[in-house]
N, C-alpha and C. Protein backbone atom coordinates (compact mmCIF):
# COMPACT_ATOMS: atom_id res chain seq x y z
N UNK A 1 37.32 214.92 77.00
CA UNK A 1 37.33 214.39 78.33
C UNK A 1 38.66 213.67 78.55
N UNK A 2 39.21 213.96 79.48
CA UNK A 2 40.64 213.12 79.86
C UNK A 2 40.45 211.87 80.62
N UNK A 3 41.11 211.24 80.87
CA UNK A 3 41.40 209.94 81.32
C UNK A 3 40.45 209.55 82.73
N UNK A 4 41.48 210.69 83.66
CA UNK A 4 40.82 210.24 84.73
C UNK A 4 38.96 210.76 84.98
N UNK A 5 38.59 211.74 84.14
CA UNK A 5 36.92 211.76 84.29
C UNK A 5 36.16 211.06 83.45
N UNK A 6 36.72 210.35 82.43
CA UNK A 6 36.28 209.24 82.01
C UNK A 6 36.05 207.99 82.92
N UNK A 7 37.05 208.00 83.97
CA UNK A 7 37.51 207.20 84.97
C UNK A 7 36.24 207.10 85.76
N UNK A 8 36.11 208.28 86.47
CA UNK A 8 35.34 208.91 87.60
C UNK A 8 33.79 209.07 87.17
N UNK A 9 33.50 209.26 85.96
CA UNK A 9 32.44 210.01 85.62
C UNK A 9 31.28 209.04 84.82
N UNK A 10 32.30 208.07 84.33
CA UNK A 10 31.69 207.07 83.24
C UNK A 10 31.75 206.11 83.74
N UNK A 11 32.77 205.21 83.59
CA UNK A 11 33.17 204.01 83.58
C UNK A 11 32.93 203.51 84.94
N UNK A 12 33.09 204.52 86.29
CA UNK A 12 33.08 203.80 87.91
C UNK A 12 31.56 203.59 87.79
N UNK A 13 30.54 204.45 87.48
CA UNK A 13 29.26 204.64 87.55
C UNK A 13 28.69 203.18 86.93
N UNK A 14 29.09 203.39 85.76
CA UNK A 14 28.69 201.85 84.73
C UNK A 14 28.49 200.69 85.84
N UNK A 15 30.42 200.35 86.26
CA UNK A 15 31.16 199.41 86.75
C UNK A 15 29.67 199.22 87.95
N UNK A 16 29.79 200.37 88.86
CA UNK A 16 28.78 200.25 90.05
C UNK A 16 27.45 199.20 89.91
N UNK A 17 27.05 200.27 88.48
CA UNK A 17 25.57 199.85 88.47
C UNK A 17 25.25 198.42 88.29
N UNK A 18 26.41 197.63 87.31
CA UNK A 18 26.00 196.51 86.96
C UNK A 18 26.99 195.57 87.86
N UNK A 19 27.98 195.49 88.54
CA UNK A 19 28.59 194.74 89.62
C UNK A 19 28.63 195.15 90.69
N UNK A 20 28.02 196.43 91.10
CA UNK A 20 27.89 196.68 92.77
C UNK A 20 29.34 197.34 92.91
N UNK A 21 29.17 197.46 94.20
CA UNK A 21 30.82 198.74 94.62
C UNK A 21 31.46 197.41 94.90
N UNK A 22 31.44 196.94 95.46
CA UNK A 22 33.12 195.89 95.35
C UNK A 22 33.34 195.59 94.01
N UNK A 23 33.48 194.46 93.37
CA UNK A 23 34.03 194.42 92.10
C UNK A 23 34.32 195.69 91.43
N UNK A 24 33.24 196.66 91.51
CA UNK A 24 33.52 198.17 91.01
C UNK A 24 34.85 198.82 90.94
N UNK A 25 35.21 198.74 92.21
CA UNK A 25 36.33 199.22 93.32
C UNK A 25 37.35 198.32 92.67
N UNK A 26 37.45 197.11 92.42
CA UNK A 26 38.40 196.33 92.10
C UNK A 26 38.45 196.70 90.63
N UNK A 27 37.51 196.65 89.73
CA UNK A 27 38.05 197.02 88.73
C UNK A 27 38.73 198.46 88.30
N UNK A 28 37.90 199.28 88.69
CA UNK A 28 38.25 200.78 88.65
C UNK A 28 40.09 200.68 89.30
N UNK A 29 40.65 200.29 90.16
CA UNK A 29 41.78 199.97 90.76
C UNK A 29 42.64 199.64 89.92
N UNK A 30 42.18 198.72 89.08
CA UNK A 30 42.81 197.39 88.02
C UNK A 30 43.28 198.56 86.66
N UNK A 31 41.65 199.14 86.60
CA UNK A 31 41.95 200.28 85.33
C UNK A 31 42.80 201.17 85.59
N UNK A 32 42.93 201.74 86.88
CA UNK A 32 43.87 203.41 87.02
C UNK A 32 45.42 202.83 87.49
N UNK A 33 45.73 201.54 87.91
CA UNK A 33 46.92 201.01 87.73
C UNK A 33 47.52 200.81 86.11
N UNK A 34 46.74 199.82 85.65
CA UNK A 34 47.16 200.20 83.95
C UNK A 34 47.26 201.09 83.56
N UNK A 35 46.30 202.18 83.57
CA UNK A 35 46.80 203.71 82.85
C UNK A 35 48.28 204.37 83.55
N UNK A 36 48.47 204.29 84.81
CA UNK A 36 49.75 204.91 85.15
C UNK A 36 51.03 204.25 84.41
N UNK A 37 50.62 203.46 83.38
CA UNK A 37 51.96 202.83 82.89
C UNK A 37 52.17 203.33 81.80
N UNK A 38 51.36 203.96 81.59
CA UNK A 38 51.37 204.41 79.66
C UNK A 38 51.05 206.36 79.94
N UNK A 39 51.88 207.08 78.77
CA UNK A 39 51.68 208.41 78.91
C UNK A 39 50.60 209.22 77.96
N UNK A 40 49.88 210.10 77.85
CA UNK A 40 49.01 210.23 76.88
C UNK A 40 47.74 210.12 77.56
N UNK A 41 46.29 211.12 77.19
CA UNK A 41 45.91 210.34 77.61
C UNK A 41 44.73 209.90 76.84
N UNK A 42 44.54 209.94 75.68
CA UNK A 42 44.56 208.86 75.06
C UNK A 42 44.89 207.18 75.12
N UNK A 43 46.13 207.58 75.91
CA UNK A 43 46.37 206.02 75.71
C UNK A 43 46.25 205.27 76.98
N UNK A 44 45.89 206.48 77.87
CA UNK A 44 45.55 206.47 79.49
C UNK A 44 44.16 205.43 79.33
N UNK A 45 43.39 206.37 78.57
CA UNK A 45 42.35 205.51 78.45
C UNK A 45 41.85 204.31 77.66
N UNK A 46 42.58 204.18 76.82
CA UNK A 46 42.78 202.52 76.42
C UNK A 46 43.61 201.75 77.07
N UNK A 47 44.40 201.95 78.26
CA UNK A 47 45.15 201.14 78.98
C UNK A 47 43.54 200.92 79.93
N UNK A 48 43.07 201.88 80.59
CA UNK A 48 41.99 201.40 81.66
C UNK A 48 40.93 200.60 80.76
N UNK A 49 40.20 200.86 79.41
CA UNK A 49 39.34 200.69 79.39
C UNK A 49 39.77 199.04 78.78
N UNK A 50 41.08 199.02 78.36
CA UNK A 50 41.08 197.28 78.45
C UNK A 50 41.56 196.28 79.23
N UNK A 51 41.74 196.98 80.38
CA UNK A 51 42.19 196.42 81.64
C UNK A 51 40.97 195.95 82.41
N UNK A 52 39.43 197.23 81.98
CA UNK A 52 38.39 196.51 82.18
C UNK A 52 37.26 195.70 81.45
N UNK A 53 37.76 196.11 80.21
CA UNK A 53 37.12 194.63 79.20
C UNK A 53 37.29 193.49 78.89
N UNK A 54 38.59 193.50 79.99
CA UNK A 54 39.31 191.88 79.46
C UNK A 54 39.27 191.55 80.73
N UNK A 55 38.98 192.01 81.68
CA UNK A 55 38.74 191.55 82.79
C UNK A 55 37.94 190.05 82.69
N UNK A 56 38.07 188.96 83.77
CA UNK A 56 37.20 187.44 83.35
C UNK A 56 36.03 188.04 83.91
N UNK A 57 35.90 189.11 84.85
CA UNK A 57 34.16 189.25 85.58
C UNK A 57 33.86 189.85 84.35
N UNK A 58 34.08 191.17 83.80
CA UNK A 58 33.28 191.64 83.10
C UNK A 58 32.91 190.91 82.12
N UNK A 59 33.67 190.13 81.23
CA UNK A 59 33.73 188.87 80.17
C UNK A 59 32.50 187.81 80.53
N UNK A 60 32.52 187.00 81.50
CA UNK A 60 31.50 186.53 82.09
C UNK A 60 30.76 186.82 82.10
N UNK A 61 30.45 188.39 82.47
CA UNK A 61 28.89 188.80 83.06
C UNK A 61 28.07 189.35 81.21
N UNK A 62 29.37 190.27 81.00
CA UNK A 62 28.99 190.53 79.21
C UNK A 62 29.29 190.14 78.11
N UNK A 63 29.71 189.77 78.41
CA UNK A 63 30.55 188.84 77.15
C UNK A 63 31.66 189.27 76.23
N UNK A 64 32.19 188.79 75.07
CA UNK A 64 32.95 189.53 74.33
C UNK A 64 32.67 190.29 73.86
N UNK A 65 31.31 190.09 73.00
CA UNK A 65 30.81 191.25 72.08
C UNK A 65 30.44 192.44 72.80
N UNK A 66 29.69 192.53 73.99
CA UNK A 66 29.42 193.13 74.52
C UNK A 66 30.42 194.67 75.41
N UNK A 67 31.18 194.14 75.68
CA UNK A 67 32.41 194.42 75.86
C UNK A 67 33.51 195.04 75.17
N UNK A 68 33.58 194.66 74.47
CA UNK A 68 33.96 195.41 73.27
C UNK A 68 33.14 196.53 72.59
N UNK A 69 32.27 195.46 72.34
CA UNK A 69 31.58 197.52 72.44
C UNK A 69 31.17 198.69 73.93
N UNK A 70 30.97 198.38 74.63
CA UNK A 70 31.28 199.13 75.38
C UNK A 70 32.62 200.02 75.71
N UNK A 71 33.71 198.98 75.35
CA UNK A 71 34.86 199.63 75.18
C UNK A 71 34.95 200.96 73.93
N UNK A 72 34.63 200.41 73.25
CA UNK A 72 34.57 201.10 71.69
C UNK A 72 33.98 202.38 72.16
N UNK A 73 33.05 202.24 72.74
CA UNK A 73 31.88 203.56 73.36
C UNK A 73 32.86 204.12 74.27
N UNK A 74 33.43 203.98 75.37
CA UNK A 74 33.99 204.96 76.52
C UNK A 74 35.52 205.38 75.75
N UNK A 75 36.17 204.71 74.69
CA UNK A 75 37.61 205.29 74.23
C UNK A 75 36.89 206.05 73.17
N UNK A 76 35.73 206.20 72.34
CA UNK A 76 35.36 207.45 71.87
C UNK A 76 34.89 208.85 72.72
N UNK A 77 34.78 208.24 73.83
CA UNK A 77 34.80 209.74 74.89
C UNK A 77 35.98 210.60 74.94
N UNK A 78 37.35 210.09 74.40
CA UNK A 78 38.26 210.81 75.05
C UNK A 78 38.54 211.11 73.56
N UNK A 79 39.13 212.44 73.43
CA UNK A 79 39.70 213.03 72.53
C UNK A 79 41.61 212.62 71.37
């Protein structure tokens, strides 16, 4: 799976379910700005997926541990 349907497919859905479409929208934004900085996409998707684990909402709402593994889970999606 590449970057951006990890993007689209996983991670917006997640984002939705547990913060609703605004914050969603803001994070998903937050993530596909970070990935355009880095090439790969591999590394596409560890630029988004810690742009949204280190986020303070998601941190707050899940915590570190939590978060981290979730991270751990969506950068084993991508090849």
């Amino acid at each position: 799976m590449d970057a951006k349907t990890l993007r689209e497919t996983v991670i917006k859905p997640k984002l939705t379910s547990v913060f609703g479409m605004v914050i969603a929208s803001s994070l998903v934004t937050k993530a596909t700005t970070a990935a355009m900085a880095v090439p790969g996409e591999h590394d596409k998707a560890r630029a988004m997926v810690s742009a949204v684990c280190n986020d303070p909402r998601v941190l707050s709402m899940w915590g570190a541990a939590q978060a981290s593994k979730q991270g751990h889970e969506w950068i084993a999606m991508v090849p």
